[in-house]
Protein backbone atom coordinates (compact mmCIF):
# COMPACT_ATOMS: atom_id res chain seq x y z
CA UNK A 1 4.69 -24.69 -9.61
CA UNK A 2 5.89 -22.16 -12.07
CA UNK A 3 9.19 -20.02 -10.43
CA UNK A 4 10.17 -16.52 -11.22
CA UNK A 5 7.19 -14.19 -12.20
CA UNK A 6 9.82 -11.22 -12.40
CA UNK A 7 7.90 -10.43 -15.86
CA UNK A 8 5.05 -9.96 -14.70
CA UNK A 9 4.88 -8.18 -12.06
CA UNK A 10 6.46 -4.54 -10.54
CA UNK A 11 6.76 -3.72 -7.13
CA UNK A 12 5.05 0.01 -6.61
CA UNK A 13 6.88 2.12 -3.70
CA UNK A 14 4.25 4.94 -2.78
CA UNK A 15 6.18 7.60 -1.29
CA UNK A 16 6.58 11.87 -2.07
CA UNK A 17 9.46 13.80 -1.98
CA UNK A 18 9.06 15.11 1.16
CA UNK A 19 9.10 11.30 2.63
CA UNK A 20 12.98 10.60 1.36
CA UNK A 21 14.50 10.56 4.75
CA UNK A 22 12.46 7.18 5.32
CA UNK A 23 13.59 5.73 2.07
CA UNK A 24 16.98 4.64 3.20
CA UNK A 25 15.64 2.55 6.19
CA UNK A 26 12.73 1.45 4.20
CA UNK A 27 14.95 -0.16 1.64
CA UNK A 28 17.39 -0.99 3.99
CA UNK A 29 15.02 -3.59 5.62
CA UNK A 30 13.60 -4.45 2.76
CA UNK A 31 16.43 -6.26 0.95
CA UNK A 32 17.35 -8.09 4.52
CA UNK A 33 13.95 -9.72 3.96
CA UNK A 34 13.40 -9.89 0.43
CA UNK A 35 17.15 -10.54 -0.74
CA UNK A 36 15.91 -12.78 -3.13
CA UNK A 37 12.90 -10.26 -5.14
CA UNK A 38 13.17 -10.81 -8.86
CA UNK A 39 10.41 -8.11 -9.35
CA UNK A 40 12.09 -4.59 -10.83
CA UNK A 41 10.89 -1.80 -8.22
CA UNK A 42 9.04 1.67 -9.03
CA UNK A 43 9.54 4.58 -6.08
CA UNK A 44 6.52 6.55 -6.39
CA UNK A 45 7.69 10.01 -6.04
CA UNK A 46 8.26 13.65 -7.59
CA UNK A 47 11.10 15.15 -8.55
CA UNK A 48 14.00 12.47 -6.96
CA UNK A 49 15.57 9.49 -7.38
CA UNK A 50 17.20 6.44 -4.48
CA UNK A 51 19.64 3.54 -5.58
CA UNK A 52 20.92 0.90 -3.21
CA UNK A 53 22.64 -2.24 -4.20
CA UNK A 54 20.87 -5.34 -4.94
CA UNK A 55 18.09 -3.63 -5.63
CA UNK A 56 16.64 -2.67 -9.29
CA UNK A 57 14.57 0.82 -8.33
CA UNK A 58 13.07 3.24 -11.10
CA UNK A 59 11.82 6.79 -10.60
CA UNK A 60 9.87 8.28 -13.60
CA UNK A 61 10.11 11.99 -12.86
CA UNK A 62 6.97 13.02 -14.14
CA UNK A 63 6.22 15.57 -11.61
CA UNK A 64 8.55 18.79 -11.37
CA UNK A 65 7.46 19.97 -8.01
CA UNK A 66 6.27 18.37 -4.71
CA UNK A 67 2.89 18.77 -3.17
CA UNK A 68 1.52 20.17 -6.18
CA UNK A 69 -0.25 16.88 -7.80
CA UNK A 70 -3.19 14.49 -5.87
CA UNK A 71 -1.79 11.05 -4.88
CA UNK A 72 -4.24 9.61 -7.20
CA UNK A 73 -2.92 11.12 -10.15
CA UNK A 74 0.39 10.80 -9.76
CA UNK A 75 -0.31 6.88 -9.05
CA UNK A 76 -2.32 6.19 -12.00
CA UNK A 77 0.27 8.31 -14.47
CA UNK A 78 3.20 5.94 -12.85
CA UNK A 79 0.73 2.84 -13.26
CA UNK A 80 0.42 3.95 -16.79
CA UNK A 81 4.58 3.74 -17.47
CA UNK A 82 4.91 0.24 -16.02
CA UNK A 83 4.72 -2.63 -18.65
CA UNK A 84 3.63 -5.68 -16.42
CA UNK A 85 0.06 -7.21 -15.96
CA UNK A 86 0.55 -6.94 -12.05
CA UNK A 87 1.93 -4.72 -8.98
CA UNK A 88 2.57 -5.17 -6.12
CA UNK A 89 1.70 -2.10 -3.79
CA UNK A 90 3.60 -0.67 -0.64
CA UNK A 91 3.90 2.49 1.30
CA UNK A 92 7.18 3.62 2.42
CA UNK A 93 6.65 2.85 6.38
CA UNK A 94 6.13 -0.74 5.50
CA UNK A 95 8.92 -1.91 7.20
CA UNK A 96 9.47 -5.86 7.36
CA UNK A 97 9.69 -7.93 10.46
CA UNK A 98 10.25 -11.09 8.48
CA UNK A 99 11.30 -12.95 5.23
CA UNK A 100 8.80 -13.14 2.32
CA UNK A 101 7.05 -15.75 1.26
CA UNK A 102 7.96 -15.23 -2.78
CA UNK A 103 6.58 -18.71 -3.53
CA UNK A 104 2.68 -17.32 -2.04
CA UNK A 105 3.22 -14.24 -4.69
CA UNK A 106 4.00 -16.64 -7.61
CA UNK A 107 0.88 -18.81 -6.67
CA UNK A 108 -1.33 -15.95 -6.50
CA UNK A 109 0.32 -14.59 -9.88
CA UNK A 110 -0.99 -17.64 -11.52
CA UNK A 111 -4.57 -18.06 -9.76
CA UNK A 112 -4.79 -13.90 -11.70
CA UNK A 113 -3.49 -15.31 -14.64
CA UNK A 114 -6.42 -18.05 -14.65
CA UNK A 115 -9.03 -15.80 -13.72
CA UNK A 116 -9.36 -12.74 -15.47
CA UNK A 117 -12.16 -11.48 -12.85
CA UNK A 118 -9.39 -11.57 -9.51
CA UNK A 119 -8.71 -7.76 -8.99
CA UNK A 120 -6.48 -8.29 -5.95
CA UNK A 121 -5.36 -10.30 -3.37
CA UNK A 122 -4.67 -8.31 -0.50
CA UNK A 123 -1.69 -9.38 2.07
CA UNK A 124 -3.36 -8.11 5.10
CA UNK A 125 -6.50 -9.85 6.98
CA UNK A 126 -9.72 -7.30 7.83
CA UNK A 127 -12.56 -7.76 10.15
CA UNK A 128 -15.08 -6.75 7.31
CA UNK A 129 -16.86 -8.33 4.86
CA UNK A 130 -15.25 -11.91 3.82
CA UNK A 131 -16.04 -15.02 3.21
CA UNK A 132 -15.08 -18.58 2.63
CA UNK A 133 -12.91 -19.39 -1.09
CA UNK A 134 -11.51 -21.75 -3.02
CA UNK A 135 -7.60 -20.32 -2.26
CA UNK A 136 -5.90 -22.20 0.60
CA UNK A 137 -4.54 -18.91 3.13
CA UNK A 138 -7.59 -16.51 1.68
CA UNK A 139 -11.14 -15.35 2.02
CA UNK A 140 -13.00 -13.57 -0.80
CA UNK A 141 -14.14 -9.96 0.41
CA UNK A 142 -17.93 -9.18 -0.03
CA UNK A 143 -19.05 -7.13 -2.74
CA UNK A 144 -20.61 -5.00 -0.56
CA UNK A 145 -17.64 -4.23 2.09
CA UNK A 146 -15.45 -1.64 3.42
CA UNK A 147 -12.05 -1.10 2.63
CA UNK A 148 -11.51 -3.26 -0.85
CA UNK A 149 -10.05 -0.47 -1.63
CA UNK A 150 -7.29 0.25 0.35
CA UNK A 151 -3.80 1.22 0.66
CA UNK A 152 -1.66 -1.93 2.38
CA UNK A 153 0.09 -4.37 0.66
CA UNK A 154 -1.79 -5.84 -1.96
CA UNK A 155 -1.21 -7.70 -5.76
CA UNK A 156 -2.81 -5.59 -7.70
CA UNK A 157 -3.81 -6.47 -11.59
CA UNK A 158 -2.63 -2.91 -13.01
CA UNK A 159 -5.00 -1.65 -15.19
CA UNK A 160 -8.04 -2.62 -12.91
CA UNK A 161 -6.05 -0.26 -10.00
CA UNK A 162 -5.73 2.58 -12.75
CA UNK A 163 -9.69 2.23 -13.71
CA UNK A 164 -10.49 2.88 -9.62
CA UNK A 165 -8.28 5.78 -9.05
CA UNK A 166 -9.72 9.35 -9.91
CA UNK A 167 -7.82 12.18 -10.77
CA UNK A 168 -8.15 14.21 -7.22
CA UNK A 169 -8.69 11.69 -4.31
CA UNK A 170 -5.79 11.11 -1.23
CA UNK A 171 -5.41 7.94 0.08
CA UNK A 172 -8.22 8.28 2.90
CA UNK A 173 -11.14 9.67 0.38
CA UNK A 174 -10.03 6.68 -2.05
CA UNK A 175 -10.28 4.23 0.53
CA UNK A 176 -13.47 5.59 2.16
CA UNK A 177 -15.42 7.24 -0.33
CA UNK A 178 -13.97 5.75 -2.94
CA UNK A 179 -14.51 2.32 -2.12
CA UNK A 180 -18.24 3.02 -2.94
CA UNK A 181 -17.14 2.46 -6.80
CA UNK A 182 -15.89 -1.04 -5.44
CA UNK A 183 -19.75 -2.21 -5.40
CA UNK A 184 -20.37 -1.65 -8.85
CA UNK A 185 -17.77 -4.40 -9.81
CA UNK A 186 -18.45 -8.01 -9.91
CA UNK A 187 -14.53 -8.39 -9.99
CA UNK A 188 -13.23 -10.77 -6.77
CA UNK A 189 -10.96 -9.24 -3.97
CA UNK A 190 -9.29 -11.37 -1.68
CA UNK A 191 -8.16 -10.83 1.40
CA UNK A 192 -5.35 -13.28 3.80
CA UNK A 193 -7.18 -15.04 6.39
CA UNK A 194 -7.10 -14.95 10.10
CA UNK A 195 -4.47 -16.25 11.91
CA UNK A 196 -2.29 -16.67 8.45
CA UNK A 197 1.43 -16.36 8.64
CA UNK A 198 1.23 -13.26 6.32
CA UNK A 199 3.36 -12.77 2.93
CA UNK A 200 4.48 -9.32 4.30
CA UNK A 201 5.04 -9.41 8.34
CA UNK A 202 4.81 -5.14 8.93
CA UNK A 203 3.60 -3.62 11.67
CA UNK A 204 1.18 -0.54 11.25
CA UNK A 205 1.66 2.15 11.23
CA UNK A 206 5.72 3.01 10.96
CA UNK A 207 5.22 6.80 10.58
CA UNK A 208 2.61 8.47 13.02
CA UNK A 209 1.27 12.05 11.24
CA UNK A 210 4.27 12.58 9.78
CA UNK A 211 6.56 10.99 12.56
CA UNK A 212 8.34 8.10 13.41
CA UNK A 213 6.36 5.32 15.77
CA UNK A 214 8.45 5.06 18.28
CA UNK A 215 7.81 1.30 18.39
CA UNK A 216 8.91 0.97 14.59
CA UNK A 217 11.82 3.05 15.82
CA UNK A 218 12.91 0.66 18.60
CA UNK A 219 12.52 -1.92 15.39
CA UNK A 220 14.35 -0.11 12.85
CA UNK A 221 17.65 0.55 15.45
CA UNK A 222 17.77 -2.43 17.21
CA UNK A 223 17.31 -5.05 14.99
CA UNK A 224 19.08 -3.34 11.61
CA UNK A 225 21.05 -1.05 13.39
CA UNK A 226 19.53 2.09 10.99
CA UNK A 227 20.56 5.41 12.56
CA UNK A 228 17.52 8.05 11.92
CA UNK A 229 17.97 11.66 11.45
CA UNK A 230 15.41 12.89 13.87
CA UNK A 231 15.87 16.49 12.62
CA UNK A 232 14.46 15.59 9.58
CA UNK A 233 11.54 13.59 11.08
CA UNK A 234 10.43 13.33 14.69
CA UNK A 235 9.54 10.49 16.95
CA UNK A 236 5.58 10.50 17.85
CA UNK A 237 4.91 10.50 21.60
CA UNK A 238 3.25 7.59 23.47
CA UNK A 239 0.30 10.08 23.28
CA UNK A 240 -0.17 10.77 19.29
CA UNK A 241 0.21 7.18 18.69
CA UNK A 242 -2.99 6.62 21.35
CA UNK A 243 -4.59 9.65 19.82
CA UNK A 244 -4.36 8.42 16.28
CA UNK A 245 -4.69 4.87 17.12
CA UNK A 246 -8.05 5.75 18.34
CA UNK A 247 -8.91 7.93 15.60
CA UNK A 248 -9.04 5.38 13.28
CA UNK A 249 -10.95 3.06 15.56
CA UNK A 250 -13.40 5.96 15.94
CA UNK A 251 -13.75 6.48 12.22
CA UNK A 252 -14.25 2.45 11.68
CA UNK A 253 -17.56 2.70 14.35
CA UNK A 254 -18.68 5.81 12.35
CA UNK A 255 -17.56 5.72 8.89
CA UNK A 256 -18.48 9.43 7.65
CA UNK A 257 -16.42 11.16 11.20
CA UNK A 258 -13.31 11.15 10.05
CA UNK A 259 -14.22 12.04 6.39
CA UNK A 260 -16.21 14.98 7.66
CA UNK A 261 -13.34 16.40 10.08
CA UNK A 262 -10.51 16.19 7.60
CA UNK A 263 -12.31 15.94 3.93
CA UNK A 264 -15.32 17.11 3.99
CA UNK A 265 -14.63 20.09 1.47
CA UNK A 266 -12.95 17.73 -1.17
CA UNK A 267 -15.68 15.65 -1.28
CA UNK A 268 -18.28 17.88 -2.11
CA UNK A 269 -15.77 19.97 -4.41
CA UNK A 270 -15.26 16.38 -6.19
CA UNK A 271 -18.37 14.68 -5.53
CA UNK A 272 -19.31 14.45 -9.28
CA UNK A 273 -15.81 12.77 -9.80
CA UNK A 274 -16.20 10.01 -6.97
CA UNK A 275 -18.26 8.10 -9.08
């Protein structure tokens, strides 16, 4: 097997301004289980910038203010600025359990490069919509499925993510509504199997509605010794973690509930753009 797709590939830190108190543990854990990433790293954010040793991280600074510019946008203008075919996609309370498994990236890196049609392969198993495929450790997702869209840790080829983001969506309307625009394509999307040691070992979620899990927490301090400034950022009680635990179960039974309690607004001010 081919080693070392450093060239070809960008790892794509999601993240805000307003989220920079989590980027120290974030990265912190990330080179104890990726010491050996050969793939340059983007921090999707505003105005600011983070550096830690060992670790090759880029901020463009397109945006001079927080808050002010959709997710989507300001993903698909840093998409734009990075030169490789592929990215790999993470949100900044992806915090690793385990070491990474660089020589699954490289061999899905050249099953892309082979076939033009792969989209993604996602590094997190689903219960919807999959099926049986020729790649040991995955299953191809449906064309017709939720969530091929969606916002865990995936390998992405980069200008297919940049033709399914809009201009206006957050990451819940892109993955909901926006997934709709996923049917249209005949391009593949595969997803890891059950039961499949995964590339990236993360729990879900580490930040609750804006505050720490307290499980991630327990994680984050025990096993790295991180100290969190809980001033900045709160620990979630035992109750918000139930609350939005079951929220999302809620909005998987009955797809449109969530959109209609938090979104409902945007998507008809947008509708017209969602396709």
């Amino acid at each position: 097997m081919e080693k070392n797709n450093g060239g070809k590939c960008t790892v794509v830190v999601s993240s805000c301004d307003n989220y920079e108190d989590t980027w120290q543990p974030f990265f912190t854990v990330l080179k104890h289980n990726w010491s050996d990433i050969t793939f340059p790293i983007v921090l999707n954010t505003e105005t600011k910038s983070f550096s830690i040793a060992g670790l090759n991280i880029t901020s463009f600074h397109l945006f001079s203010k927080a808050n002010e510019v959709p997710w989507s946008l300001r993903l698909k203008e840093t998409l734009k600025r990075i030169d490789t075919p592929y990215i790999i996609f993470f949100l900044e309370d992806f915090f690793l359990e385990s070491k990474v498994d660089n020589l699954k990236i490289e061999q899905c890196i050249q099953w892309m490069d082979k076939d033009p049609s792969i989209t993604c392969f996602d590094f997190y198993t689903t219960i919807y919509g999959k099926k049986p495929c020729q790649y040991p450790g995955f299953a191809q997702r449906k064309r017709f499925s939720q969530y091929k869209f969606n916002a865990q840790a995936c390998l992405w080829r980069r200008k297919d993510l940049i033709s399914y983001l809009r201009d206006d969506e957050d990451p819940w309307i892109w993955e909901f509504i926006g997934n709709l625009r996923s049917f249209r394509t005949s391009k593949k999307f595969y997803c890891c199997e059950d039961n499949v040691k995964p590339v990236f070992d993360y729990q879900l979620p580490g930040i609750v509605r804006g505050k720490w899990n307290p499980e991630i927490v327990e994680l984050i301090v025990r096993k790295y010794g991180i100290q969190l400034d809980y001033s900045k950022r709160p620990k979630a009680t035992h109750e918000e973690v139930v609350d939005h635990t079951n929220a999302l179960k809620e909005t998987d039974k009955l797809f449109g509930l969530r959109v209609f309690h938090g979104y409902c607004v945007n998507i008809i001010r947008h509708f017209k753009s969602l396709f």
